[in-house]
N, C-alpha and C. Protein backbone atom coordinates (compact mmCIF):
# COMPACT_ATOMS: atom_id res chain seq x y z
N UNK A 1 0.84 -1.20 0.00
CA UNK A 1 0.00 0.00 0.00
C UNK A 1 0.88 1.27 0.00
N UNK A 2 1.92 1.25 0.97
CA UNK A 2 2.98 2.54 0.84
C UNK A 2 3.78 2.49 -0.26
N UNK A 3 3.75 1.65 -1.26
CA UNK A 3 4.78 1.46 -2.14
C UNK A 3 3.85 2.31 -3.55
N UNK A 4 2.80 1.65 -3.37
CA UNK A 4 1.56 2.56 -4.35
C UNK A 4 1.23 3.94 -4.15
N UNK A 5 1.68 4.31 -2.57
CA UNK A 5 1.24 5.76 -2.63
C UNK A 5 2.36 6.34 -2.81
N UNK A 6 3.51 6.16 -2.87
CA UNK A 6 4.70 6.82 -2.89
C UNK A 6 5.18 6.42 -5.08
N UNK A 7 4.50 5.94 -5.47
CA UNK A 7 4.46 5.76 -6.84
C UNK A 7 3.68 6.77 -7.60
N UNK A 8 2.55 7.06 -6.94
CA UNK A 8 1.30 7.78 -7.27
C UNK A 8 1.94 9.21 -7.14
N UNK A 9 2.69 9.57 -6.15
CA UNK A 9 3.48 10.63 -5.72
C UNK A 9 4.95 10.85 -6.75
N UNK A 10 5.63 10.17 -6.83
CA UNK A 10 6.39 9.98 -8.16
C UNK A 10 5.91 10.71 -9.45
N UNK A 11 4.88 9.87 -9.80
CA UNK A 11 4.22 10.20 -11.04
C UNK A 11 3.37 11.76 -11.24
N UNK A 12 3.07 12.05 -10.42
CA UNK A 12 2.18 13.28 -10.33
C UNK A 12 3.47 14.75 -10.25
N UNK A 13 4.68 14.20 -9.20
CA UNK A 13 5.51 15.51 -9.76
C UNK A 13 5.86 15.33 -11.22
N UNK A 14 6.50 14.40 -11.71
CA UNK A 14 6.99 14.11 -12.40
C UNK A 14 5.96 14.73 -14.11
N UNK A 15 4.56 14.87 -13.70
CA UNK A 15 4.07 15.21 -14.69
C UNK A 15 3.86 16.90 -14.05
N UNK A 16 4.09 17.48 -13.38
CA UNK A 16 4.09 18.69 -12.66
C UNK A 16 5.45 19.34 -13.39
N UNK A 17 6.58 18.36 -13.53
CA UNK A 17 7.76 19.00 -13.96
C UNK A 17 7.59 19.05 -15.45
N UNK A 18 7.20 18.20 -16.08
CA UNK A 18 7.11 18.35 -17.93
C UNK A 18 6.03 19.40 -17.69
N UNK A 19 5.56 19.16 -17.57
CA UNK A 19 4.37 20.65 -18.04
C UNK A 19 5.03 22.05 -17.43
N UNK A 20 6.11 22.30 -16.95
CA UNK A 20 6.52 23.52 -16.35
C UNK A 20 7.31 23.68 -17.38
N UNK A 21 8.22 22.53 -17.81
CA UNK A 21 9.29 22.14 -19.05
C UNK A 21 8.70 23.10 -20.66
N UNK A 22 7.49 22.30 -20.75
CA UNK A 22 6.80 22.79 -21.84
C UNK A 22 6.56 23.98 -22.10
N UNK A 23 5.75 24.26 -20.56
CA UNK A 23 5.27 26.12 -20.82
C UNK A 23 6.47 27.12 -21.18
N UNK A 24 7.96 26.78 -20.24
CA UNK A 24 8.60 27.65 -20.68
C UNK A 24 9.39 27.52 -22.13
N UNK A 25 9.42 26.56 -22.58
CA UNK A 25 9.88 26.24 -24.25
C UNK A 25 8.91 26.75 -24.99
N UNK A 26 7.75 26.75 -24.65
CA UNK A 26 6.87 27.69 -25.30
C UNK A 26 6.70 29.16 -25.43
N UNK A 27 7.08 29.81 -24.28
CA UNK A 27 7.59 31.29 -24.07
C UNK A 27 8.81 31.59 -24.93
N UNK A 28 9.61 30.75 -24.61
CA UNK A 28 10.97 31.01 -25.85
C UNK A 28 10.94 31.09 -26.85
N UNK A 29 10.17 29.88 -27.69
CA UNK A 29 9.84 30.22 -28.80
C UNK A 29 9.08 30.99 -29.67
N UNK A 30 7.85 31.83 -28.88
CA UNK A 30 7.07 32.40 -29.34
C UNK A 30 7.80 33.85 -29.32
N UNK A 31 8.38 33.90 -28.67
CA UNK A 31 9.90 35.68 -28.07
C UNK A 31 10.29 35.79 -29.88
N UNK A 32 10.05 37.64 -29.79
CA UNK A 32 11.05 37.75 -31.09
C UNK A 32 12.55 37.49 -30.93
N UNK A 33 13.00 37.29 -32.08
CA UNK A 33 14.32 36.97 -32.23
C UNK A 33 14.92 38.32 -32.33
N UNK A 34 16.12 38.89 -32.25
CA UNK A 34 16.77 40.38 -32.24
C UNK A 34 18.00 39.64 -32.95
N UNK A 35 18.71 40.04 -33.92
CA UNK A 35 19.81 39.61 -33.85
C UNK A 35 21.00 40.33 -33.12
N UNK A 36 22.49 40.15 -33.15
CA UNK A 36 22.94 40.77 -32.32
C UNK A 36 23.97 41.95 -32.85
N UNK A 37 25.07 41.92 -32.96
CA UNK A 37 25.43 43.41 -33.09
C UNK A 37 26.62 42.68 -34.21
N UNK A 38 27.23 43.49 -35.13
CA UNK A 38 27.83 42.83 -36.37
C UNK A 38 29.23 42.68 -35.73
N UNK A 39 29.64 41.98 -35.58
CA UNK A 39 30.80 41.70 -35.46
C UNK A 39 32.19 42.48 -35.89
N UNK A 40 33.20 43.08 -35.61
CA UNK A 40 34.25 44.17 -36.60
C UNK A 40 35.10 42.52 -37.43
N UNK A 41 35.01 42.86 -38.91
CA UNK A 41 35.94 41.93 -38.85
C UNK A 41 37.65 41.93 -38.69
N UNK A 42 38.31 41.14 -38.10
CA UNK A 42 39.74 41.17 -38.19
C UNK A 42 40.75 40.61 -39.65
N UNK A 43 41.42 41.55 -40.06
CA UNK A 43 42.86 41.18 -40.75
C UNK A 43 43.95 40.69 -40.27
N UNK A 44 44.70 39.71 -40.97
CA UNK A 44 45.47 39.02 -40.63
C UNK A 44 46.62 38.73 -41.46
N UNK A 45 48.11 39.17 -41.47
CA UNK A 45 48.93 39.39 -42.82
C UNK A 45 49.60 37.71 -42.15
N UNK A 46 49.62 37.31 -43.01
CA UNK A 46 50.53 36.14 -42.44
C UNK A 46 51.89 35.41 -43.00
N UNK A 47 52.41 36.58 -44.00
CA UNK A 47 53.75 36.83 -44.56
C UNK A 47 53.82 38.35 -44.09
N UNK A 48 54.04 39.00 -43.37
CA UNK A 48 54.43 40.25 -43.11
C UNK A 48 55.78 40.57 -43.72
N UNK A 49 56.15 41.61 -43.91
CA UNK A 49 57.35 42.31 -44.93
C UNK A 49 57.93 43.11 -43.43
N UNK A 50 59.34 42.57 -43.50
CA UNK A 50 59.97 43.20 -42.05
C UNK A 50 60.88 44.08 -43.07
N UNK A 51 60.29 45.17 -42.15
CA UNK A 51 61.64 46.61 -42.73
C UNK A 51 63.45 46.09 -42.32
N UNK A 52 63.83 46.39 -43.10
CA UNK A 52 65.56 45.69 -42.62
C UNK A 52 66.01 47.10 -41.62
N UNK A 53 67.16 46.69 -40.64
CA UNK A 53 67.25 47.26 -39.49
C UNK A 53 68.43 47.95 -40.10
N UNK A 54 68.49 49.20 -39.47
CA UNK A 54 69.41 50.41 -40.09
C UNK A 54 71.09 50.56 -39.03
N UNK A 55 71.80 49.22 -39.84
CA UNK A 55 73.38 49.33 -39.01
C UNK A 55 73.96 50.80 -38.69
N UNK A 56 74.03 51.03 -37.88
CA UNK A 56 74.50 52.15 -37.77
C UNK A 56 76.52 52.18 -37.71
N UNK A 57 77.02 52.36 -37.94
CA UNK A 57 78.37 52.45 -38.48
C UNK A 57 79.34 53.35 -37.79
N UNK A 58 80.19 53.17 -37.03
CA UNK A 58 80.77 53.80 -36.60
C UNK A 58 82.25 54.79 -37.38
N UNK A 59 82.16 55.90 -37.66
CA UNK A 59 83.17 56.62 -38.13
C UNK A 59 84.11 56.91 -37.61
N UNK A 60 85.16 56.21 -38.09
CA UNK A 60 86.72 56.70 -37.19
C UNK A 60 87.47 57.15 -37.53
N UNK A 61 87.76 57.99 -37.59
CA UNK A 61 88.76 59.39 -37.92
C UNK A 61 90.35 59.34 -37.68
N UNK A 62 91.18 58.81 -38.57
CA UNK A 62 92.41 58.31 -38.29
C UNK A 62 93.53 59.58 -38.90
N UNK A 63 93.79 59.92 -37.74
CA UNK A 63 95.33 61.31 -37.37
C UNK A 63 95.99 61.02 -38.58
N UNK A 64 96.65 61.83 -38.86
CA UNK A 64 97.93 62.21 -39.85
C UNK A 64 99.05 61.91 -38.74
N UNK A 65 99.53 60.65 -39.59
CA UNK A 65 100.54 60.16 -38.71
C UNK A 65 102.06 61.22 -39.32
N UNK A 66 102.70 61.59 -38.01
CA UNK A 66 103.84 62.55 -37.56
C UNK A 66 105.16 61.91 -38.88
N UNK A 67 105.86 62.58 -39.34
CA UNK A 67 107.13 62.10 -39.69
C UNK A 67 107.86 61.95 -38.58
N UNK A 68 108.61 60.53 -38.37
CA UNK A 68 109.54 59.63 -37.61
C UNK A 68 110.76 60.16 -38.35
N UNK A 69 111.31 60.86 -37.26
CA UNK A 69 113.27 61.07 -37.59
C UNK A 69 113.85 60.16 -36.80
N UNK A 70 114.28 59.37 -37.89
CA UNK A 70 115.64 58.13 -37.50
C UNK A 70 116.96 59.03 -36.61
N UNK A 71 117.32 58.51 -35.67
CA UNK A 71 117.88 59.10 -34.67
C UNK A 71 120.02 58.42 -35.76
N UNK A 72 120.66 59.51 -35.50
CA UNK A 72 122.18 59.18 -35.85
C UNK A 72 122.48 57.92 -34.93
N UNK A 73 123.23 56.74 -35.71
CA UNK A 73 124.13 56.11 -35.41
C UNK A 73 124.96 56.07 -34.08
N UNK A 74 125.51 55.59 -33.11
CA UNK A 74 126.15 55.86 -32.17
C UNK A 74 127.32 56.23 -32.78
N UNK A 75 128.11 56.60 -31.92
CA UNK A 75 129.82 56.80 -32.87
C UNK A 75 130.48 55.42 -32.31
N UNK A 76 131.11 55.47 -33.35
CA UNK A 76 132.48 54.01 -33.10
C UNK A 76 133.49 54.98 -32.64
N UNK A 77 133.72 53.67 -31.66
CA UNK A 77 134.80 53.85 -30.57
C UNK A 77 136.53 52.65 -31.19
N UNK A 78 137.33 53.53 -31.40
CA UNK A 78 138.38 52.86 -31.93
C UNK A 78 139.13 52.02 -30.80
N UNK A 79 138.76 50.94 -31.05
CA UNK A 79 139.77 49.97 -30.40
C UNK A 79 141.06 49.40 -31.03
N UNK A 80 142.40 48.86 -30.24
CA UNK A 80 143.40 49.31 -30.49
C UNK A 80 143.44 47.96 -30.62
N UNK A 81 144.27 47.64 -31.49
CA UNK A 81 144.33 46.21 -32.10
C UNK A 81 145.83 45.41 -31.89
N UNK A 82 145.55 44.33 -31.66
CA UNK A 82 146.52 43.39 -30.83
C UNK A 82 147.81 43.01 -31.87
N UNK A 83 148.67 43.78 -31.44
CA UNK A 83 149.75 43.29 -32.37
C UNK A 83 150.60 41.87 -32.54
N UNK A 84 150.65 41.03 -33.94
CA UNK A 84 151.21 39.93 -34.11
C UNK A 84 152.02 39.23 -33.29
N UNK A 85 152.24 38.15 -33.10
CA UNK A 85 153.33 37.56 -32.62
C UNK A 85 154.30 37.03 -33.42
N UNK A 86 155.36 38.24 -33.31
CA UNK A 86 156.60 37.56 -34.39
C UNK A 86 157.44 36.63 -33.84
N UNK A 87 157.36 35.74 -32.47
CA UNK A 87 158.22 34.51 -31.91
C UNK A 87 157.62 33.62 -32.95
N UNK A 88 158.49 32.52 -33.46
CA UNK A 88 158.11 31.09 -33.68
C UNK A 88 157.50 30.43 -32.36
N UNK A 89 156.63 29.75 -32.94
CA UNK A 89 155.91 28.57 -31.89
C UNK A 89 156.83 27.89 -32.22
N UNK A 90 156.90 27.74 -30.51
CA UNK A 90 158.11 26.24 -29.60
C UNK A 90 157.85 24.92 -29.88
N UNK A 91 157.97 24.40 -29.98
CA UNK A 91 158.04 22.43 -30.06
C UNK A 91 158.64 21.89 -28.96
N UNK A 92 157.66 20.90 -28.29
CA UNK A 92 158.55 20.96 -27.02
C UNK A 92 158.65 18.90 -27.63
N UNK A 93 159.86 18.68 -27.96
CA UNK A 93 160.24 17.50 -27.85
C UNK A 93 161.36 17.19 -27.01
N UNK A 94 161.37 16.02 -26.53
CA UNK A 94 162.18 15.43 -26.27
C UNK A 94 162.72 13.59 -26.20
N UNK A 95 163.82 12.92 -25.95
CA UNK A 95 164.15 11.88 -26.54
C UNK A 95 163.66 11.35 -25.38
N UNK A 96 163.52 9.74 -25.40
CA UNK A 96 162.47 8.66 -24.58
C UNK A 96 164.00 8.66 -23.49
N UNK A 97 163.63 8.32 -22.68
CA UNK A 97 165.08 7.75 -21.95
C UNK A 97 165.34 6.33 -22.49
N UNK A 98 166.65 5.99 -22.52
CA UNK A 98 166.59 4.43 -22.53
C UNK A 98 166.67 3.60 -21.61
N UNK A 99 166.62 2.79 -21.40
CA UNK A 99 166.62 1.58 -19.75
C UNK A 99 166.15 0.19 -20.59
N UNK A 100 167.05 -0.46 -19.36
CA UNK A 100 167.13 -2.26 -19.95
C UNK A 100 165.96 -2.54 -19.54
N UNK A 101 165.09 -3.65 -20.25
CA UNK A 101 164.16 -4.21 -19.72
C UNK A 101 164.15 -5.42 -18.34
N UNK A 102 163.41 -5.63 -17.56
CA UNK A 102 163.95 -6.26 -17.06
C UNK A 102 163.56 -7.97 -17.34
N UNK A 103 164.80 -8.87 -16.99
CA UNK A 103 164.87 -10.47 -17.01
C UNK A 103 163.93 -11.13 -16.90
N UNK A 104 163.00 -11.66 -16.56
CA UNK A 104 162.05 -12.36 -16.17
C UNK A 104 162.49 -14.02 -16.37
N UNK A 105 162.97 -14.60 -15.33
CA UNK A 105 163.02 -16.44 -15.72
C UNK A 105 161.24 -17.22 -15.19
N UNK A 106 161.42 -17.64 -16.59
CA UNK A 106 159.79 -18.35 -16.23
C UNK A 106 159.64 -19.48 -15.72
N UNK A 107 160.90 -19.83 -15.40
CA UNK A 107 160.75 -21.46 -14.62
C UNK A 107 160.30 -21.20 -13.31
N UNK A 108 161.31 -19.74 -12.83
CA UNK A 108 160.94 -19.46 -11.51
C UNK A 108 160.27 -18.52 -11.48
N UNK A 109 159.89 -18.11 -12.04
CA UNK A 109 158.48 -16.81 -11.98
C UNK A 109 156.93 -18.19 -11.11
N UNK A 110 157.09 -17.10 -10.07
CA UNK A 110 155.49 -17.52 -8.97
C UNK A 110 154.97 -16.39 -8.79
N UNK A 111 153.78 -16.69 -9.18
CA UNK A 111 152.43 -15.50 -8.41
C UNK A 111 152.28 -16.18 -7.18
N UNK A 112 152.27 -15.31 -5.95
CA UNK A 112 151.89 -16.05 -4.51
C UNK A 112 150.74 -15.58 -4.58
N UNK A 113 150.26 -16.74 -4.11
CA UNK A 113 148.34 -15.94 -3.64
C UNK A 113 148.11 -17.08 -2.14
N UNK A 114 147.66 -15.75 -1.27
CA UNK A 114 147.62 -16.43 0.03
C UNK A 114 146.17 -17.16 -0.12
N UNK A 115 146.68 -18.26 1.17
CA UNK A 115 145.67 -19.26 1.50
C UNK A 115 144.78 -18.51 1.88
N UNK A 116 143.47 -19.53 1.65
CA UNK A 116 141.91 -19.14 2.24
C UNK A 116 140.64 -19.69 1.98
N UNK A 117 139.64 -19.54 2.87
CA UNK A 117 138.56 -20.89 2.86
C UNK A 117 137.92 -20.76 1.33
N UNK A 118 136.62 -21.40 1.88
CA UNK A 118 135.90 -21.22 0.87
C UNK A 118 134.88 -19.66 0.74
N UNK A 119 134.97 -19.37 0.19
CA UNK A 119 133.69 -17.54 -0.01
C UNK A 119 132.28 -18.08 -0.85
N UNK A 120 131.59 -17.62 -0.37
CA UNK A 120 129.66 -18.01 -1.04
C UNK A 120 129.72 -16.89 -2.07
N UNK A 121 129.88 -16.83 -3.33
CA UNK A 121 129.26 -16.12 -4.14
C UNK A 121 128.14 -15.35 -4.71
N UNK A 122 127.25 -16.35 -4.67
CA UNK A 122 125.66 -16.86 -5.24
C UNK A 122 125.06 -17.73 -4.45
N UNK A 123 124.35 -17.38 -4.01
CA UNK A 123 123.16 -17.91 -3.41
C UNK A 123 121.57 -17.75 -3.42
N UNK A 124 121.47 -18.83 -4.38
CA UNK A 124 120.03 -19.02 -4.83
C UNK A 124 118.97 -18.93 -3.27
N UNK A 125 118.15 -18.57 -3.22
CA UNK A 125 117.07 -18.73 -2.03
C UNK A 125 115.85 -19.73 -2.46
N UNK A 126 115.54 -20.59 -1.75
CA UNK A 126 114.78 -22.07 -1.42
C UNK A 126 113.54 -21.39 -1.97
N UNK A 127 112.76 -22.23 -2.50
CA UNK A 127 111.75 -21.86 -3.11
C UNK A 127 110.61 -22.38 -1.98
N UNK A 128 109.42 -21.67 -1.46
CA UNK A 128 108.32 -22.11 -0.47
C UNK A 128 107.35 -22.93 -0.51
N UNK A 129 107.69 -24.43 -0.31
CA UNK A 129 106.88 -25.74 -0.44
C UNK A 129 105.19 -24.82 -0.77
N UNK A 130 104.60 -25.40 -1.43
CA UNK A 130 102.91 -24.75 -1.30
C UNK A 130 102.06 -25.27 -0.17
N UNK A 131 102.73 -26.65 0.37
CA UNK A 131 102.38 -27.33 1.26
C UNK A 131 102.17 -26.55 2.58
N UNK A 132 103.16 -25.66 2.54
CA UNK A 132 103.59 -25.29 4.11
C UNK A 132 102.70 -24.52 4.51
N UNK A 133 102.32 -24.81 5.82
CA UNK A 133 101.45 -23.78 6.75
C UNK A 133 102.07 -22.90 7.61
N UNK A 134 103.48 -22.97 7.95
CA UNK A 134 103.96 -21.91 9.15
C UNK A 134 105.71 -21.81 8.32
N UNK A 135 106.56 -21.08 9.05
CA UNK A 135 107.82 -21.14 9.09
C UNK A 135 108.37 -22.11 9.20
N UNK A 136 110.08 -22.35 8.81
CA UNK A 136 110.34 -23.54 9.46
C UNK A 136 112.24 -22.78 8.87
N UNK A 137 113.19 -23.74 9.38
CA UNK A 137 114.34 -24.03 9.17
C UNK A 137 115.32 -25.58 8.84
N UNK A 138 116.26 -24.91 7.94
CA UNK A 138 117.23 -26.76 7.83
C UNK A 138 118.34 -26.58 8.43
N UNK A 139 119.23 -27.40 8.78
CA UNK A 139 120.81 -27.11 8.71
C UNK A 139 120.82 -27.97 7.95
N UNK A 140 122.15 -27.75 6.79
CA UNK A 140 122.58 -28.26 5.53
C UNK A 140 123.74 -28.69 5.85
N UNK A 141 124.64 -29.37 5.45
CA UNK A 141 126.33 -29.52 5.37
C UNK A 141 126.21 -30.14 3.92
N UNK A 142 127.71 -29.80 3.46
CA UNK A 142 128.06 -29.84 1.94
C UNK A 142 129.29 -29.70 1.68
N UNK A 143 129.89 -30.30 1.22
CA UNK A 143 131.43 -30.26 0.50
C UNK A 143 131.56 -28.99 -0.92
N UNK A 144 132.71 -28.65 -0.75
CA UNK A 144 132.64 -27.16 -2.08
C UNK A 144 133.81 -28.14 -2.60
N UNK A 145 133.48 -28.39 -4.09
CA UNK A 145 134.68 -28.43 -5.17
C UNK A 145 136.03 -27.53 -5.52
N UNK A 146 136.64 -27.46 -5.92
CA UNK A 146 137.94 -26.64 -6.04
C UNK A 146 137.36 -26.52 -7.22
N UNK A 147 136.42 -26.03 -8.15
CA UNK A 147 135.90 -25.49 -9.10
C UNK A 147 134.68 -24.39 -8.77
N UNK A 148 134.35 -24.41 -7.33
CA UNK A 148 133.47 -23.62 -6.31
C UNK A 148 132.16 -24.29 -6.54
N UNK A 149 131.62 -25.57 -6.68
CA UNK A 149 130.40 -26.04 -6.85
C UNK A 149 129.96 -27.10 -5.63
N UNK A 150 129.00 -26.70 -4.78
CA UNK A 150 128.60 -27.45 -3.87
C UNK A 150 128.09 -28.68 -4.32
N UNK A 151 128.95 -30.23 -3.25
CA UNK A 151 128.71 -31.02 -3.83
C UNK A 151 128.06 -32.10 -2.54
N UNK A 152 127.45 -33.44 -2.21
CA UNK A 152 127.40 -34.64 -0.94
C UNK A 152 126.59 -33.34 -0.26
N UNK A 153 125.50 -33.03 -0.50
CA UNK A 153 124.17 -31.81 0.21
C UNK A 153 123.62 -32.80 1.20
N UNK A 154 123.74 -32.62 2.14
CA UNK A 154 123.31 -33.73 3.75
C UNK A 154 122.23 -32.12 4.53
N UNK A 155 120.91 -33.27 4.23
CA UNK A 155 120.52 -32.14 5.89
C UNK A 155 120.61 -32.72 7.07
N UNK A 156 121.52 -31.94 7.83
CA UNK A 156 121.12 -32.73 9.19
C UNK A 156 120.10 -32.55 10.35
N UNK A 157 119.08 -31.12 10.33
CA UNK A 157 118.37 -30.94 11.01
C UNK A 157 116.91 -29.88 9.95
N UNK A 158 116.07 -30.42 10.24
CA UNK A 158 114.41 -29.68 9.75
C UNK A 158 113.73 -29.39 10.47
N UNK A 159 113.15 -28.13 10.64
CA UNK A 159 111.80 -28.15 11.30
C UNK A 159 110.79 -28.80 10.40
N UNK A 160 110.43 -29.34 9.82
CA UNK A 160 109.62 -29.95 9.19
C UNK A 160 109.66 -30.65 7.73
N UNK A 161 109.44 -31.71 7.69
CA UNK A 161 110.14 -32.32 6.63
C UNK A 161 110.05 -31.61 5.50
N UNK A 162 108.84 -30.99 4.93
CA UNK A 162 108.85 -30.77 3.52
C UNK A 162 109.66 -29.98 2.97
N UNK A 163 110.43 -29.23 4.22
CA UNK A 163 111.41 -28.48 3.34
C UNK A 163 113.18 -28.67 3.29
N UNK A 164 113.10 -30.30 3.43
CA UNK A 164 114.26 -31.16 2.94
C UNK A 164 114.68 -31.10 1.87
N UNK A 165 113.74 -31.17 0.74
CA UNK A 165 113.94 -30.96 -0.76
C UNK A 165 114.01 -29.85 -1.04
N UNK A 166 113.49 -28.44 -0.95
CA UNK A 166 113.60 -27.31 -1.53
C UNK A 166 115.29 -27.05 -0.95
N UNK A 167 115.62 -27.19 0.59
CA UNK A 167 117.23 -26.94 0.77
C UNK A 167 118.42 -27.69 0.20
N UNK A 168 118.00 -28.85 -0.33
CA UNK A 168 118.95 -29.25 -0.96
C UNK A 168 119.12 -29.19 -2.29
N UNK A 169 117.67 -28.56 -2.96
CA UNK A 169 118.11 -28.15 -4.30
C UNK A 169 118.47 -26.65 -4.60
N UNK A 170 118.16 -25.60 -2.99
CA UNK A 170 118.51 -24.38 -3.29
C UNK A 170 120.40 -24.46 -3.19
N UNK A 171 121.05 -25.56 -2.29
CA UNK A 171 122.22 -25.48 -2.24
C UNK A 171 123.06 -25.88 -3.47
N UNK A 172 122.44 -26.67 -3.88
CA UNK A 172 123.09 -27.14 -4.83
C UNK A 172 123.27 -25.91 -6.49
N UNK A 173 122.47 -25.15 -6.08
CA UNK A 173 122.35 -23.73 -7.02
C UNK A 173 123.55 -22.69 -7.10
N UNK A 174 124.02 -22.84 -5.73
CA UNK A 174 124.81 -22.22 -4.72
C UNK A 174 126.28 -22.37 -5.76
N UNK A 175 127.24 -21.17 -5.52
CA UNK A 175 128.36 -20.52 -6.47
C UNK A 175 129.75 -20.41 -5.36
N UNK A 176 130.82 -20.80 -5.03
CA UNK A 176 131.43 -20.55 -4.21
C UNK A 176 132.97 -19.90 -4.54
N UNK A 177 133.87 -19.34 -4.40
CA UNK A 177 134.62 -19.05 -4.10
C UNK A 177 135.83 -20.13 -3.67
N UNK A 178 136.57 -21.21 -4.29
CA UNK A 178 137.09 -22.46 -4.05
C UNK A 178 138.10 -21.99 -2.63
N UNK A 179 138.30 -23.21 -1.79
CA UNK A 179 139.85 -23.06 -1.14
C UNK A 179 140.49 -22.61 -1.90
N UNK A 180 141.93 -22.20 -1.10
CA UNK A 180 143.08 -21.93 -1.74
C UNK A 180 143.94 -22.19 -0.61
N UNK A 181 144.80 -23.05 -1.37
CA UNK A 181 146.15 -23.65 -0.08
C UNK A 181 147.37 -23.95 -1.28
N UNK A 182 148.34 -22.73 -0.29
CA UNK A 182 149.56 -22.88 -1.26
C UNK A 182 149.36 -22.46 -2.62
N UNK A 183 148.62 -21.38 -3.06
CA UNK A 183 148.21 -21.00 -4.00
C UNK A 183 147.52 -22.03 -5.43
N UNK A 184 146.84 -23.33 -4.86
CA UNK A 184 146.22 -23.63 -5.49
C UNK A 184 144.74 -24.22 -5.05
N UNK A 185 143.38 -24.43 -5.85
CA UNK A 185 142.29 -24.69 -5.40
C UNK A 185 142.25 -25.96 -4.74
N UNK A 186 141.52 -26.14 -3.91
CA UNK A 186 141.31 -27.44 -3.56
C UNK A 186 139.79 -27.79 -2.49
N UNK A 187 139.09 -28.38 -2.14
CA UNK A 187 138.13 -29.32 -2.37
C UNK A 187 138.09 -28.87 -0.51
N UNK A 188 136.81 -28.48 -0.43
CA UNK A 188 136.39 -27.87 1.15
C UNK A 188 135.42 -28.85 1.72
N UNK A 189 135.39 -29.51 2.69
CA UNK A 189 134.62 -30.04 3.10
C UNK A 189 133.70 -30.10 4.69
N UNK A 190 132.63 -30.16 4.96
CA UNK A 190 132.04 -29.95 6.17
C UNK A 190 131.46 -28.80 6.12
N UNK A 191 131.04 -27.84 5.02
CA UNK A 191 130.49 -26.61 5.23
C UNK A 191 129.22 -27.05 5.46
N UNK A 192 128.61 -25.86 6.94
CA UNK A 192 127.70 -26.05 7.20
C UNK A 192 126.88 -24.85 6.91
N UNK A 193 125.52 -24.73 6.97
CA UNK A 193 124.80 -23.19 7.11
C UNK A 193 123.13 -23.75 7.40
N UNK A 194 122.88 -22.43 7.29
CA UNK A 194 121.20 -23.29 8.21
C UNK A 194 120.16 -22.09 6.91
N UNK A 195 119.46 -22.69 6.42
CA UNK A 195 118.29 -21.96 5.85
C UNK A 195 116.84 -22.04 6.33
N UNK A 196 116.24 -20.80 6.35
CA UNK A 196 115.43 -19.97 7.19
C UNK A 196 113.91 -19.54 5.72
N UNK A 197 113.11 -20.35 6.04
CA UNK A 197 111.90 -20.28 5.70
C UNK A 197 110.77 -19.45 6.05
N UNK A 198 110.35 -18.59 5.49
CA UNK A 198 109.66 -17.39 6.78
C UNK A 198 108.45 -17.45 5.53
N UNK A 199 107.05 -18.03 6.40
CA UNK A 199 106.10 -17.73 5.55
C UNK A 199 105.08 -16.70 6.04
N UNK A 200 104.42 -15.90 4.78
CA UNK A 200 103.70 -15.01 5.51
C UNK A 200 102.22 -15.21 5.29
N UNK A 201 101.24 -14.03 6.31
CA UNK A 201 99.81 -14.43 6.01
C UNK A 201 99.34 -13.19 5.05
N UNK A 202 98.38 -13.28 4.71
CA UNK A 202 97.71 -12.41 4.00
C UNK A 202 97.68 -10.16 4.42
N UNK A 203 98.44 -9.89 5.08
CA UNK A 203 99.00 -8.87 6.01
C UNK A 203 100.15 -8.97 5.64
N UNK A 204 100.88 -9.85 5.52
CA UNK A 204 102.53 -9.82 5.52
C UNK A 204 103.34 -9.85 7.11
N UNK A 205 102.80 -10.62 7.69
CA UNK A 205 103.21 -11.03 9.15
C UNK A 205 103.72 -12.27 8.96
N UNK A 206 105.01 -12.37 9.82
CA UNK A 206 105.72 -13.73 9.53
C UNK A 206 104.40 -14.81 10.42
N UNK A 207 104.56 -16.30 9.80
CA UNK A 207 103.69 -17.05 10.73
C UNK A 207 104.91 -17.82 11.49
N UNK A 208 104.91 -17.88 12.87
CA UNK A 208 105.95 -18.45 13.22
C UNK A 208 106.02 -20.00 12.90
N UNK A 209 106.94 -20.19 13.52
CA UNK A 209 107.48 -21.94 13.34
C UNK A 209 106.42 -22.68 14.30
């Protein structure tokens, strides 16, 4: 029942509003028309002609340049001139002295050359096992040739084995300086020395033994 009266209510503005719609579309149209006021019309150049712009020029007025008088010469000054040398140039010779040569007997001609050990020349340095994790040391002993070549490479003490082999092939690299007894080479034996392995870490800090 409220749905019908509120429909009924709907419909009744709804025809309240077209008929208000109507009457005034009807007033409008029945109104004279006026037209409105004429419009001015506008021109429009749309190649325009540009006047060219007037350089103005500057006039410069350049002097009558002066006659330049070249100024006189300095005067020369007479210098007095170094007279010849009428001496002959000297020759300075003179004769060699003479003197006997001296004798030389080659049976008994000796170079002395004093005794003395063996001297290290060259010394290769041990190459660093890849193995190794810390420092370490060898003692070596080795006989030197009378030609200076280390020969019978004995280790007698390692901190750690692996670097048995790198000291005995760095010695054997090794350059010496031969004996000398009575001025001739001869054959050294019992040399000892100790090689020193120092490995480092990523810093450059020794790692100890």
């Amino acid at each position: 029942m409220f749905a019908f009266v509120r429909l009924s209510l709907s419909a009744i503005v709804a025809a309240v509003v077209t008929f208000g719609l109507f009457t005034l579309m009807t007033i409008l149209i029945a109104g004279e028309f006026k037209a409105g006021e004429k419009s001015v019309a506008a021109n429009f150049e749309i190649n325009p002609q540009v006047d060219d712009v007037k350089v103005i020029r500057r006039e410069t007025k350049f002097q009558k340049v002066k006659k330049v008088v070249t100024p006189p010469p300095p005067p020369q000054i007479e210098r007095q001139q170094a007279a010849k040398p009428t001496e002959p140039i000297a020759t300075l010779e003179g004769a060699i002295p003479e003197f006997e040569a001296p004798k030389i007997d080659r049976q008994n001609f000796k170079i002395q050359v004093s005794d003395r050990d063996a001297q290290p020349l060259v010394r290769i340095p041990p190459v660093m096992p890849p193995r190794a994790e810390k420092s370490g040391r060898c003692k070596v002993r080795f006989d030197v040739s009378p030609e200076g070549a280390p020969f019978n490479v004995v280790v007698t003490y390692c901190s750690q084995s692996l670097f048995e082999r790198a000291s005995i092939k760095s010695v054997q690299k090794w350059k010496y300086n031969p004996k000398i007894v009575d001025g001739r080479p001869v054959a050294r034996s019992g040399v000892e020395t100790t090689i020193t392995f120092r490995l480092t870490d990523e810093r450059g800090n020794i790692i100890p033994e």
